[in-house]
PDB file of N, CA and C in Angstrom:
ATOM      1  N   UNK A   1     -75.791  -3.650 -59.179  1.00  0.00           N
ATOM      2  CA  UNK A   1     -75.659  -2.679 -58.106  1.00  0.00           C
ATOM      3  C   UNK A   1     -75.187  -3.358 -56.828  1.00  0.00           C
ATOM      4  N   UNK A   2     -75.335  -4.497 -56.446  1.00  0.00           N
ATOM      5  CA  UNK A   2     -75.431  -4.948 -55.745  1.00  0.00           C
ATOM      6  C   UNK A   2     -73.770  -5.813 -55.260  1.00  0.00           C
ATOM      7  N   UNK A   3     -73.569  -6.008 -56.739  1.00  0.00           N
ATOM      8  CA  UNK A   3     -71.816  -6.545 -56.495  1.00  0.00           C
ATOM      9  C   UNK A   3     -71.058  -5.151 -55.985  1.00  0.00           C
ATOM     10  N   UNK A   4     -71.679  -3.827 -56.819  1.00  0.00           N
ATOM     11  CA  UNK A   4     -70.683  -2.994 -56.000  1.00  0.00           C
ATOM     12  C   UNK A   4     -70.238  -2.645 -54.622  1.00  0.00           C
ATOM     13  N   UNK A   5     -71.930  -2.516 -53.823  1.00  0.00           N
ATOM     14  CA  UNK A   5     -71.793  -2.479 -52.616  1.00  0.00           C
ATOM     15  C   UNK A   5     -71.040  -3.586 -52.206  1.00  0.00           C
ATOM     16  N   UNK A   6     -70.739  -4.788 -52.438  1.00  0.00           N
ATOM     17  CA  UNK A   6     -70.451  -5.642 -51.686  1.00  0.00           C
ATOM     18  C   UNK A   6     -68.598  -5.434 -51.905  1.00  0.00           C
ATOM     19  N   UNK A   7     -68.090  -5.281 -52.727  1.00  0.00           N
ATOM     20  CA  UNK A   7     -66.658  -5.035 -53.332  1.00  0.00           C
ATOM     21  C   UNK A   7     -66.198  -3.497 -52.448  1.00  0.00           C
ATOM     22  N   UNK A   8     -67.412  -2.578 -52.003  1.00  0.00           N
ATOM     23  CA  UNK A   8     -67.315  -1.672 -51.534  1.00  0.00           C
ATOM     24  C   UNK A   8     -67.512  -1.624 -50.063  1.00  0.00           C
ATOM     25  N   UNK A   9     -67.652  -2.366 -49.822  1.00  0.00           N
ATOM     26  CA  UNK A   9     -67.524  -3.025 -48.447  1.00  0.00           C
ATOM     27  C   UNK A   9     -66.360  -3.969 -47.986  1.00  0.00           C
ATOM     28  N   UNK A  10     -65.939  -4.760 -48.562  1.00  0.00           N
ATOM     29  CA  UNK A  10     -64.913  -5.411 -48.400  1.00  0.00           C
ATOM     30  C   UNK A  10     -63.581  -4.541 -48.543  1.00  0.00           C
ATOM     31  N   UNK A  11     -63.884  -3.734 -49.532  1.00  0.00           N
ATOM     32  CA  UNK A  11     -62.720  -2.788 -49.243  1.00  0.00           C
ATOM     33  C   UNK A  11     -62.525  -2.125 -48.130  1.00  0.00           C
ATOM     34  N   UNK A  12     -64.184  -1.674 -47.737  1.00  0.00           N
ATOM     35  CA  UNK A  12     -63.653  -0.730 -46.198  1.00  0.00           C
ATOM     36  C   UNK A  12     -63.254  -1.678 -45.220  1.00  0.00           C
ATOM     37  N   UNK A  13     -63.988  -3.303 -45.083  1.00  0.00           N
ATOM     38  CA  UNK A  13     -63.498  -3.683 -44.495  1.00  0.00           C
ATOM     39  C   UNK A  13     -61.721  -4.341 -44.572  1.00  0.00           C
ATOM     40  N   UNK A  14     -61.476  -3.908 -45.506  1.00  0.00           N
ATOM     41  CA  UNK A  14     -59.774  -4.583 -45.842  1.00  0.00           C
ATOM     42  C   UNK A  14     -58.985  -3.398 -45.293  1.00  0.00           C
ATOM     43  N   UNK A  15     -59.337  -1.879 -45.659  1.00  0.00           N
ATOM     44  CA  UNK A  15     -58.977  -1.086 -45.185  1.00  0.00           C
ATOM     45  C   UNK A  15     -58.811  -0.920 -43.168  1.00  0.00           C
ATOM     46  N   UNK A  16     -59.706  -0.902 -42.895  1.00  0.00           N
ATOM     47  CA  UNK A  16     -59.393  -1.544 -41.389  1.00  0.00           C
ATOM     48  C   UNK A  16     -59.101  -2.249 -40.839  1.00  0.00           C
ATOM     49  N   UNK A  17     -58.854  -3.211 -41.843  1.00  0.00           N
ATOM     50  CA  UNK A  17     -57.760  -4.395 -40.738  1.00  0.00           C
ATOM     51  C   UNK A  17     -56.430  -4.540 -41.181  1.00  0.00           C
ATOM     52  N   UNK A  18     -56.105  -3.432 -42.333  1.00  0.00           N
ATOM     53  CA  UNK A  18     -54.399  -3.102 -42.780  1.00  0.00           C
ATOM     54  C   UNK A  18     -54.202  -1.921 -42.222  1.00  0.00           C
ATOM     55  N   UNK A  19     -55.074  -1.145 -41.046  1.00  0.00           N
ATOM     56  CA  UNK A  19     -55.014  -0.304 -40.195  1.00  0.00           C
ATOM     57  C   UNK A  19     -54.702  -0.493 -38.961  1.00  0.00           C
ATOM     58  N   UNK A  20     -55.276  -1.623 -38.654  1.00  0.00           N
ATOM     59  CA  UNK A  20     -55.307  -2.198 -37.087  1.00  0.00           C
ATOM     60  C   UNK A  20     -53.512  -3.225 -37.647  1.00  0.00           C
ATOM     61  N   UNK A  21     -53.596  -3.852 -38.216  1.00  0.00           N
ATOM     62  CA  UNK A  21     -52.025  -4.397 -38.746  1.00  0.00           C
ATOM     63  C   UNK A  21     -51.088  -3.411 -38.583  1.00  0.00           C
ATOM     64  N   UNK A  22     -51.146  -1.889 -39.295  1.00  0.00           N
ATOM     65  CA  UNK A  22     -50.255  -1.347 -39.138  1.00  0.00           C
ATOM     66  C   UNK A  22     -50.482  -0.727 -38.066  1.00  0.00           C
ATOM     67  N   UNK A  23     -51.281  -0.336 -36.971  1.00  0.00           N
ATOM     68  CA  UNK A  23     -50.837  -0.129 -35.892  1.00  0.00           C
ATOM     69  C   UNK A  23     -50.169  -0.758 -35.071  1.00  0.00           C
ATOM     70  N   UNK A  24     -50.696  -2.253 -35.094  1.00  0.00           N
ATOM     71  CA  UNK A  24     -49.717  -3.038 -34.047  1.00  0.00           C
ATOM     72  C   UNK A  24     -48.318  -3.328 -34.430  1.00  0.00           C
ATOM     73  N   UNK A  25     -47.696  -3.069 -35.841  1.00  0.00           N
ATOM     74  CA  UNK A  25     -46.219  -3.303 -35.643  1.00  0.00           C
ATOM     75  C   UNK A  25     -46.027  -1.876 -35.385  1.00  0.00           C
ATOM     76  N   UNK A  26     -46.474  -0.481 -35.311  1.00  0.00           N
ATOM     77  CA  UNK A  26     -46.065   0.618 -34.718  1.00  0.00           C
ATOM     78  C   UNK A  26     -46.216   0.730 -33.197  1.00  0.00           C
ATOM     79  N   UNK A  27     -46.775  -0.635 -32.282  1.00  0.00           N
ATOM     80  CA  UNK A  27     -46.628  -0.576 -31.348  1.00  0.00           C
ATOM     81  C   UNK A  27     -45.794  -1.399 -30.652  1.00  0.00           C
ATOM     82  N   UNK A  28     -45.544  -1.882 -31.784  1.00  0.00           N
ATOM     83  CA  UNK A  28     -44.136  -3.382 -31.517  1.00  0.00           C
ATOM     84  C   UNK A  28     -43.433  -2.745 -31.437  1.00  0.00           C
ATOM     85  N   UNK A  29     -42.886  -1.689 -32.389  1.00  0.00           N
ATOM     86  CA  UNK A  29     -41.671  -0.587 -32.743  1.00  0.00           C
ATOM     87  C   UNK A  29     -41.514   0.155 -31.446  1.00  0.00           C
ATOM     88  N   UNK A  30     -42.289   0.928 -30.973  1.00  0.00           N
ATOM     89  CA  UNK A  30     -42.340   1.600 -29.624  1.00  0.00           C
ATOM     90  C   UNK A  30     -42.349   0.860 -28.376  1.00  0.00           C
ATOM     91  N   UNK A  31     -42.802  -0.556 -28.636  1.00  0.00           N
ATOM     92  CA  UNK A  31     -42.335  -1.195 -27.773  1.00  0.00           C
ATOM     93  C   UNK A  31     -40.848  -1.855 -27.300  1.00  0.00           C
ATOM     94  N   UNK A  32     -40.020  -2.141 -28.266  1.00  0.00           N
ATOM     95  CA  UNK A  32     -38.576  -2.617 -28.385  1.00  0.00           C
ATOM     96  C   UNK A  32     -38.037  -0.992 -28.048  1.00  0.00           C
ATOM     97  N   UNK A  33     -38.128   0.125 -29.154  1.00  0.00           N
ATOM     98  CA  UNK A  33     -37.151   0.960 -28.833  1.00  0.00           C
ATOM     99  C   UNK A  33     -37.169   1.686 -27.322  1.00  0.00           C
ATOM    100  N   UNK A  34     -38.871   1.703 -26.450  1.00  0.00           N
ATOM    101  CA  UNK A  34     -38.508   2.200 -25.452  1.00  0.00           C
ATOM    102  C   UNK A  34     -38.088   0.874 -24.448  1.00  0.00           C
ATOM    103  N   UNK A  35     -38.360  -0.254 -24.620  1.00  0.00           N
ATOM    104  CA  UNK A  35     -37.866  -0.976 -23.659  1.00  0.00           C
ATOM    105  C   UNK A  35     -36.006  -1.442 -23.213  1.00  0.00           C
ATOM    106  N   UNK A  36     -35.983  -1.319 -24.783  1.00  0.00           N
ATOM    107  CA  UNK A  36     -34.200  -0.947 -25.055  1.00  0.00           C
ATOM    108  C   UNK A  36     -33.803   0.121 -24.009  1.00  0.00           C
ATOM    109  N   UNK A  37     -34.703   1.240 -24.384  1.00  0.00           N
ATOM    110  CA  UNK A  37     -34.027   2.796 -23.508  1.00  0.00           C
ATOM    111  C   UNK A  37     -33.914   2.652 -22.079  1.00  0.00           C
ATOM    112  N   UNK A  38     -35.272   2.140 -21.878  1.00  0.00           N
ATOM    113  CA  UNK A  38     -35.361   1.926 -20.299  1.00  0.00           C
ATOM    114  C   UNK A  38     -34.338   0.962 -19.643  1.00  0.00           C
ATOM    115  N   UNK A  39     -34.554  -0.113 -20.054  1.00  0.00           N
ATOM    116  CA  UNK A  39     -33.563  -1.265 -19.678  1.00  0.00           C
ATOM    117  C   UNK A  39     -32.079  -0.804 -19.457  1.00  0.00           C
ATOM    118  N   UNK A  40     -31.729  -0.031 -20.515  1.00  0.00           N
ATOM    119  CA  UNK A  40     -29.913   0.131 -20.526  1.00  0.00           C
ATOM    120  C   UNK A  40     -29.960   1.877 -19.363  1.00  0.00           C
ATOM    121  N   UNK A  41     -31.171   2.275 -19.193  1.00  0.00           N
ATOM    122  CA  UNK A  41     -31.422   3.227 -18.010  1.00  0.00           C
ATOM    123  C   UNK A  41     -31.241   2.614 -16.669  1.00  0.00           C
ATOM    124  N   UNK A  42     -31.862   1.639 -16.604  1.00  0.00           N
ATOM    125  CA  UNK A  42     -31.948   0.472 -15.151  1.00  0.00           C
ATOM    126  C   UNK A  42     -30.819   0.252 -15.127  1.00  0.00           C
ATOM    127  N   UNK A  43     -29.809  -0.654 -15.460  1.00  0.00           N
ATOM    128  CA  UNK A  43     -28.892  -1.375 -15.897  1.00  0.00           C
ATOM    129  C   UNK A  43     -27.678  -0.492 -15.365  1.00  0.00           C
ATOM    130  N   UNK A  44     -27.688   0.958 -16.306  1.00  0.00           N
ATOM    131  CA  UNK A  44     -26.440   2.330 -15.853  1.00  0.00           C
ATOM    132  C   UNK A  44     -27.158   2.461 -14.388  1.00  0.00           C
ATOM    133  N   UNK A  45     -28.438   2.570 -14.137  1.00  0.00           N
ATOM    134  CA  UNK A  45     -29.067   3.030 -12.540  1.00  0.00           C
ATOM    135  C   UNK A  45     -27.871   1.570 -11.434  1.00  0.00           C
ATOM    136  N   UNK A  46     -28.087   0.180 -11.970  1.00  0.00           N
ATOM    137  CA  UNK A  46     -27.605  -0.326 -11.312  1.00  0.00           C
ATOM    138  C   UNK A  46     -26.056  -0.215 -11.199  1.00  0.00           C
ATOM    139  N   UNK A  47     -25.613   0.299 -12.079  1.00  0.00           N
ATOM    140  CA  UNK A  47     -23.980   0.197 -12.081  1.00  0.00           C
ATOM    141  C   UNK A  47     -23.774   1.462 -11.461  1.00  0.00           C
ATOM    142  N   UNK A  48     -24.289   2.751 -11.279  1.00  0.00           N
ATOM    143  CA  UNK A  48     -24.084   3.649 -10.311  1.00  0.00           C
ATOM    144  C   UNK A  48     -24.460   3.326  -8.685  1.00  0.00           C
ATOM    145  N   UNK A  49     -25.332   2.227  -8.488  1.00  0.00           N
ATOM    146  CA  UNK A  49     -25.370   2.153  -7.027  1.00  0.00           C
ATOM    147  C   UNK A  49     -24.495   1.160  -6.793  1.00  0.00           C
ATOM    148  N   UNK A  50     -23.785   0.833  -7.533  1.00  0.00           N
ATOM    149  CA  UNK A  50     -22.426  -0.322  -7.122  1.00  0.00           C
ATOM    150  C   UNK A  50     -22.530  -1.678  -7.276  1.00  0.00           C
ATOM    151  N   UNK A  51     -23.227  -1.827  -7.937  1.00  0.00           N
ATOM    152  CA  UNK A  51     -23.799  -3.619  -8.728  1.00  0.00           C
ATOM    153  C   UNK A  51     -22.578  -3.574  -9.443  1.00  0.00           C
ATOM    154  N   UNK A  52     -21.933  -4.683  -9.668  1.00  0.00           N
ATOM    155  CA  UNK A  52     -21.479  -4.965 -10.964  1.00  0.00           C
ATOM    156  C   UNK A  52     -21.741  -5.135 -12.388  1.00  0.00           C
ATOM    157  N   UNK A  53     -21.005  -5.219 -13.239  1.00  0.00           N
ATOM    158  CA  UNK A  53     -21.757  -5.305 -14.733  1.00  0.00           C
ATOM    159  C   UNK A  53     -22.729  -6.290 -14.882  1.00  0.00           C
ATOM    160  N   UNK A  54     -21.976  -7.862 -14.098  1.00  0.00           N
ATOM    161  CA  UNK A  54     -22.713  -8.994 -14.377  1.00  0.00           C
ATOM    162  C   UNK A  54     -24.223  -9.040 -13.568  1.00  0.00           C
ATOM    163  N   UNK A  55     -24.143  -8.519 -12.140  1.00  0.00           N
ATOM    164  CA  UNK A  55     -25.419  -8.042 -11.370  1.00  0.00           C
ATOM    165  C   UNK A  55     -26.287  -7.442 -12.317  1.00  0.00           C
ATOM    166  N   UNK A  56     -26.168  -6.246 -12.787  1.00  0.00           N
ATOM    167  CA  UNK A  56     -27.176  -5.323 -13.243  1.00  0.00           C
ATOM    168  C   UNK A  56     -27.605  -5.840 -14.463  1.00  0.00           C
ATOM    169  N   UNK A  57     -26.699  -6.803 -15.579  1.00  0.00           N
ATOM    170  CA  UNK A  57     -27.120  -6.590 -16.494  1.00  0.00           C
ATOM    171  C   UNK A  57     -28.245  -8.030 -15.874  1.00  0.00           C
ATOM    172  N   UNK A  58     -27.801  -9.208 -15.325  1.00  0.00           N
ATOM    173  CA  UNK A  58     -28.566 -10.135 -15.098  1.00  0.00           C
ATOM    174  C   UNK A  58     -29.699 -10.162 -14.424  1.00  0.00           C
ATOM    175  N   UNK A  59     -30.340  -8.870 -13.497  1.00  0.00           N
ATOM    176  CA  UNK A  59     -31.103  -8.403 -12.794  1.00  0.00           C
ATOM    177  C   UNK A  59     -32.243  -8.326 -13.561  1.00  0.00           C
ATOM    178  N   UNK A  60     -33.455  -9.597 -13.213  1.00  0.00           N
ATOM    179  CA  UNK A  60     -34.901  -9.672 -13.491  1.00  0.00           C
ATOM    180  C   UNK A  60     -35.869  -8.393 -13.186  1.00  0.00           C
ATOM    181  N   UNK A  61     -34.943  -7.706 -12.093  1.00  0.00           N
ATOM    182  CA  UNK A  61     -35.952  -6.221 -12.156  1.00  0.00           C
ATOM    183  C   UNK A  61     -36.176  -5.653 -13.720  1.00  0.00           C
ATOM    184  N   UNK A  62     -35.104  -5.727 -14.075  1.00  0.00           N
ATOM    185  CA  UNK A  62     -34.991  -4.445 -14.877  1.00  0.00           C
ATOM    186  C   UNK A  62     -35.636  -4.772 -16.301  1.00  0.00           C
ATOM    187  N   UNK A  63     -35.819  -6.525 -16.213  1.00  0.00           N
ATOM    188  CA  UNK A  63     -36.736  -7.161 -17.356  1.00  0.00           C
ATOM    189  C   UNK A  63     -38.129  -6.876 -17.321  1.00  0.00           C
ATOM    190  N   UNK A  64     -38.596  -6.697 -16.328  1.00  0.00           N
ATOM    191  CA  UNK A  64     -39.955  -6.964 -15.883  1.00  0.00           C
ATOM    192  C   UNK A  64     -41.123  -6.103 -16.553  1.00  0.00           C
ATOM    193  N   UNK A  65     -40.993  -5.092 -17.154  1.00  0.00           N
ATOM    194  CA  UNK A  65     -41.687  -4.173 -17.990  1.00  0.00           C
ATOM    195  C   UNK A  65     -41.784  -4.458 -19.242  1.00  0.00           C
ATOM    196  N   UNK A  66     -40.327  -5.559 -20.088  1.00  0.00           N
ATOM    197  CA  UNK A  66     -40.596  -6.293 -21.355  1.00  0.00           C
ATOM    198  C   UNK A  66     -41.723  -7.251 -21.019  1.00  0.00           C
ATOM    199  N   UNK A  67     -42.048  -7.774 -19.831  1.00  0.00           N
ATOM    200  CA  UNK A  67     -42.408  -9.390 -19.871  1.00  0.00           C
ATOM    201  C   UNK A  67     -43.920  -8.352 -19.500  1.00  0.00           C
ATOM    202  N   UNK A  68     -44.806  -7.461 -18.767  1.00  0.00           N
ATOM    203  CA  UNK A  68     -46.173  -6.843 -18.883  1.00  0.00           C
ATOM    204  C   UNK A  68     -46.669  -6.523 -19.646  1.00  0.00           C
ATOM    205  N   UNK A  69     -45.517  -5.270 -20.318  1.00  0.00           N
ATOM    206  CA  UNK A  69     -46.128  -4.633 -21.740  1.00  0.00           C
ATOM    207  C   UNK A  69     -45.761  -5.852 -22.832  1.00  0.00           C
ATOM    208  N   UNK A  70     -45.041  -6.979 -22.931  1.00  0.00           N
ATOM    209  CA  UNK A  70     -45.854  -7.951 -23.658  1.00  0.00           C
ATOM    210  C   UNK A  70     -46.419  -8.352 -23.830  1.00  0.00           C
ATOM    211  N   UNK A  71     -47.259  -8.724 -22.558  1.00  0.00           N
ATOM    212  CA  UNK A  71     -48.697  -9.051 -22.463  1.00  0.00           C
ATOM    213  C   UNK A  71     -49.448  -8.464 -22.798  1.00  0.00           C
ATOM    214  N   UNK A  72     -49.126  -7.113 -23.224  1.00  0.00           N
ATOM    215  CA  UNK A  72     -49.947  -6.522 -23.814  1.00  0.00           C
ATOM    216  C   UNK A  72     -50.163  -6.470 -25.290  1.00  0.00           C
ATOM    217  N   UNK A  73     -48.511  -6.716 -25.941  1.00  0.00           N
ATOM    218  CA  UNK A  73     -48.759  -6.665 -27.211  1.00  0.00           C
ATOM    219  C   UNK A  73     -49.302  -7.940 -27.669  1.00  0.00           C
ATOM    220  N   UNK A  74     -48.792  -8.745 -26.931  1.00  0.00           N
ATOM    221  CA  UNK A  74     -49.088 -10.466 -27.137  1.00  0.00           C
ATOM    222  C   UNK A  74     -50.846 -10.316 -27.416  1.00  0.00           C
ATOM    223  N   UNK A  75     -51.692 -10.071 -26.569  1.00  0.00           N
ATOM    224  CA  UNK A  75     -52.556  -9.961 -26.578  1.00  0.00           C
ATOM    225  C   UNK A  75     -53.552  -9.272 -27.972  1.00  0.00           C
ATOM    226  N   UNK A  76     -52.479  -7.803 -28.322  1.00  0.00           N
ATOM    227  CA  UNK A  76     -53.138  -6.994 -29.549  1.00  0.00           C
ATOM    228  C   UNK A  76     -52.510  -8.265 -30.362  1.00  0.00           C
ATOM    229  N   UNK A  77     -51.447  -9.025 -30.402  1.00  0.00           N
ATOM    230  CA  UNK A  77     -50.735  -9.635 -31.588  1.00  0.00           C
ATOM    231  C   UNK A  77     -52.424 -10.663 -31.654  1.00  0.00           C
ATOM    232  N   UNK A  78     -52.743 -11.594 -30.552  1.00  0.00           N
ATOM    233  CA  UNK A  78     -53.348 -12.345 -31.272  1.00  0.00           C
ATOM    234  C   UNK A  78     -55.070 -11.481 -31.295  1.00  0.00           C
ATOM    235  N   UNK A  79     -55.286 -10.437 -31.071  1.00  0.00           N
ATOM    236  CA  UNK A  79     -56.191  -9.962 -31.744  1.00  0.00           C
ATOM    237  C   UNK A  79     -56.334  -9.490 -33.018  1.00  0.00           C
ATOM    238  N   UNK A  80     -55.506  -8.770 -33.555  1.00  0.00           N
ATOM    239  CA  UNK A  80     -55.067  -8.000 -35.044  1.00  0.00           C
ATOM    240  C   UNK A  80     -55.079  -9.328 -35.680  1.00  0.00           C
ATOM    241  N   UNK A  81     -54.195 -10.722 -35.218  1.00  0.00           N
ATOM    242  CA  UNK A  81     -53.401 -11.494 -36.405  1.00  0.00           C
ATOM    243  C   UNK A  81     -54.028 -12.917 -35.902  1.00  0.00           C
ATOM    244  N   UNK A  82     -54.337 -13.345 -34.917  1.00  0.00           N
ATOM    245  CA  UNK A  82     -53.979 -14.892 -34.572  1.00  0.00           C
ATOM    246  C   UNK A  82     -55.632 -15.196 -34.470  1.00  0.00           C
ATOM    247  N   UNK A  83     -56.526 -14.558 -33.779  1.00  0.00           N
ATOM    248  CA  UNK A  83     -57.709 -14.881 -33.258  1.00  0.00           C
ATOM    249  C   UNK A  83     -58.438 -15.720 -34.316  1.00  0.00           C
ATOM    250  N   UNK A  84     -58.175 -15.052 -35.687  1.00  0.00           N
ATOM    251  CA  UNK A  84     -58.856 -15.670 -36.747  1.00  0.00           C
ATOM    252  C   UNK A  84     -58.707 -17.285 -37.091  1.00  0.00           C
ATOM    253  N   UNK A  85     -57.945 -17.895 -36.585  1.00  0.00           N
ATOM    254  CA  UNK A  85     -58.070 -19.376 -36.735  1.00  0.00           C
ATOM    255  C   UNK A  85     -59.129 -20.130 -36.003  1.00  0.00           C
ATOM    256  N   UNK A  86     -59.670 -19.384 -34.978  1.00  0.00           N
ATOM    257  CA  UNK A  86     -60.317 -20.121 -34.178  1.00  0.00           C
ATOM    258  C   UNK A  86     -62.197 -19.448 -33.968  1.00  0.00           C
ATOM    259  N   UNK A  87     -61.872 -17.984 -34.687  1.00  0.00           N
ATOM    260  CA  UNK A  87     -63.254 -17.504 -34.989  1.00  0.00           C
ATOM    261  C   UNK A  87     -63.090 -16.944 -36.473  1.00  0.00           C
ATOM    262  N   UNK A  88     -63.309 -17.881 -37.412  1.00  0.00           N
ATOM    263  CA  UNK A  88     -63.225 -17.510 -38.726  1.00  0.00           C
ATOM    264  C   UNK A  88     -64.612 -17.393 -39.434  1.00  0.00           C
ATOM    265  N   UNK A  89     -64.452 -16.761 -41.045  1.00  0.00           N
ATOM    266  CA  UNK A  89     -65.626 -16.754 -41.611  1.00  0.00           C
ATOM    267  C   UNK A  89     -66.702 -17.710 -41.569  1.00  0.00           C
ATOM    268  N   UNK A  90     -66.142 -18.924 -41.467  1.00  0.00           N
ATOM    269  CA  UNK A  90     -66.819 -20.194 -41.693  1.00  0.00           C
ATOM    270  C   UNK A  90     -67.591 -20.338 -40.797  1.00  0.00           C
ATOM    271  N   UNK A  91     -66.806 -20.043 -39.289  1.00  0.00           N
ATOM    272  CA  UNK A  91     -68.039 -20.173 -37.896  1.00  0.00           C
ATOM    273  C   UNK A  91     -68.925 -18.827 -38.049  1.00  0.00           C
ATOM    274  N   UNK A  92     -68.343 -18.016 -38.447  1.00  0.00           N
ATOM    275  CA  UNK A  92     -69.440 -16.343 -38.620  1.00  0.00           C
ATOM    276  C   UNK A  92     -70.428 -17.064 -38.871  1.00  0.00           C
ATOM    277  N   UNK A  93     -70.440 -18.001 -39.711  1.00  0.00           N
ATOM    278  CA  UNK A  93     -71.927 -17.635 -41.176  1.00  0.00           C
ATOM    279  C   UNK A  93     -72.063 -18.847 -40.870  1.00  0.00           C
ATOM    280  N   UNK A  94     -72.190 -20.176 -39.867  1.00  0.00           N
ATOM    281  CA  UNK A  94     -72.548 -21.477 -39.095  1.00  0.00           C
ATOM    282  C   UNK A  94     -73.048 -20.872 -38.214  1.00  0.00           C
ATOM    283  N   UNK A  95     -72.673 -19.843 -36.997  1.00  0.00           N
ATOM    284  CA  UNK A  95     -73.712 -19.101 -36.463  1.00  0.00           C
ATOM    285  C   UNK A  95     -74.306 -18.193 -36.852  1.00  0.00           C
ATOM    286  N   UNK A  96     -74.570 -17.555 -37.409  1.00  0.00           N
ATOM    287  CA  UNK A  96     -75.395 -16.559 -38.328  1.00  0.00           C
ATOM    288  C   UNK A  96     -77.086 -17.879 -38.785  1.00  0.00           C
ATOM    289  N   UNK A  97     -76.346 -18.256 -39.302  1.00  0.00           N
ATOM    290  CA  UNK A  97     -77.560 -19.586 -39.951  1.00  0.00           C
ATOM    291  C   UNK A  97     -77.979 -20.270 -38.777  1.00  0.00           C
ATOM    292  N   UNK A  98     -77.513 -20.612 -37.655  1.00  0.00           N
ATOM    293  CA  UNK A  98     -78.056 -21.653 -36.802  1.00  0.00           C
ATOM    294  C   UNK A  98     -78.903 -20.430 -36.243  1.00  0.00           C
ATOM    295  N   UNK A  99     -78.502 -18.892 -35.577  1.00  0.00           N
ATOM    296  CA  UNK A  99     -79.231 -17.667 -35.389  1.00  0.00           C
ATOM    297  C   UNK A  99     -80.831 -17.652 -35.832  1.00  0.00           C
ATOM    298  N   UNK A 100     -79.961 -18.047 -37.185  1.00  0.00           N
ATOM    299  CA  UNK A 100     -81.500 -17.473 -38.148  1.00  0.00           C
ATOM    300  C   UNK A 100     -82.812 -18.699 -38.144  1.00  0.00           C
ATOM    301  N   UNK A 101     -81.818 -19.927 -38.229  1.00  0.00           N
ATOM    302  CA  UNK A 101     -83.045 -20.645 -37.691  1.00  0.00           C
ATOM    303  C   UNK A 101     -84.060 -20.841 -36.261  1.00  0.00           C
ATOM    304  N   UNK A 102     -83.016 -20.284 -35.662  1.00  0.00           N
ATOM    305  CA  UNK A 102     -83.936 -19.985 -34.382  1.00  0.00           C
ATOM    306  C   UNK A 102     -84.952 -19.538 -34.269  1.00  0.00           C
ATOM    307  N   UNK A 103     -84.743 -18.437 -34.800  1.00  0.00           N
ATOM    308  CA  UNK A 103     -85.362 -17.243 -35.109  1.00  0.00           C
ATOM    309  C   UNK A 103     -86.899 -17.685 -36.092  1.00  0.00           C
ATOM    310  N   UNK A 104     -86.380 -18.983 -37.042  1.00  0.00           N
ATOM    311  CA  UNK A 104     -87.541 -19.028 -37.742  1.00  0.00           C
ATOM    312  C   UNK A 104     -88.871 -19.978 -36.488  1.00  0.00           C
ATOM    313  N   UNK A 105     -88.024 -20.617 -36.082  1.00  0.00           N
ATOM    314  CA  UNK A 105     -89.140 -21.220 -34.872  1.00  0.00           C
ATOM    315  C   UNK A 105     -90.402 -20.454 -34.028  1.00  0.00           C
TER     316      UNK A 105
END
């Protein structure tokens, strides 16, 4: 009984983290296609107030919303994917046990 729960657990937990995975490349996706939109929006904004091509397209303004909302994905990236090298199973259950001996004191 006891292997099941545990196989039945790992599934839910596998299930939520190929959830949280596929959200963050659906926020990668929404992130490129609107930053594309916006950018070549800025860019035509600058070539109507009389910038040149080479001005507008080289203009750090109009970057500046890739380089925040990266920080944002950067951030979900190493939560969803990266964090785990540095808080893995191995330290879970090294603190879990050092916990528990405390506890027995």
């Amino acid at each position: 009984m006891e292997t099941d729960f545990t196989k039945e657990q790992r599934y839910i937990l596998a299930k939520k983290r190929v959830e949280k995975v596929s959200k963050f490349y659906k926020h990668l996706a929404v992130y490129v296609v609107v930053n594309i939109f916006l950018t070549a929006v800025f860019i035509v904004g600058d070539l109507n107030d009389g910038d040149t091509f080479k001005e507008a397209v080289f203009n750090y303004h109009n970057y500046k919303i890739w380089f925040f909302w990266g920080l944002g994905i950067l951030y979900q990236a190493l939560n969803v994917l990266g964090v785990n090298m540095i808080f893995n199973k191995s330290w879970e259950e090294r603190k879990i046990k050092e916990f528990m001996n405390e506890n027995k004191s």
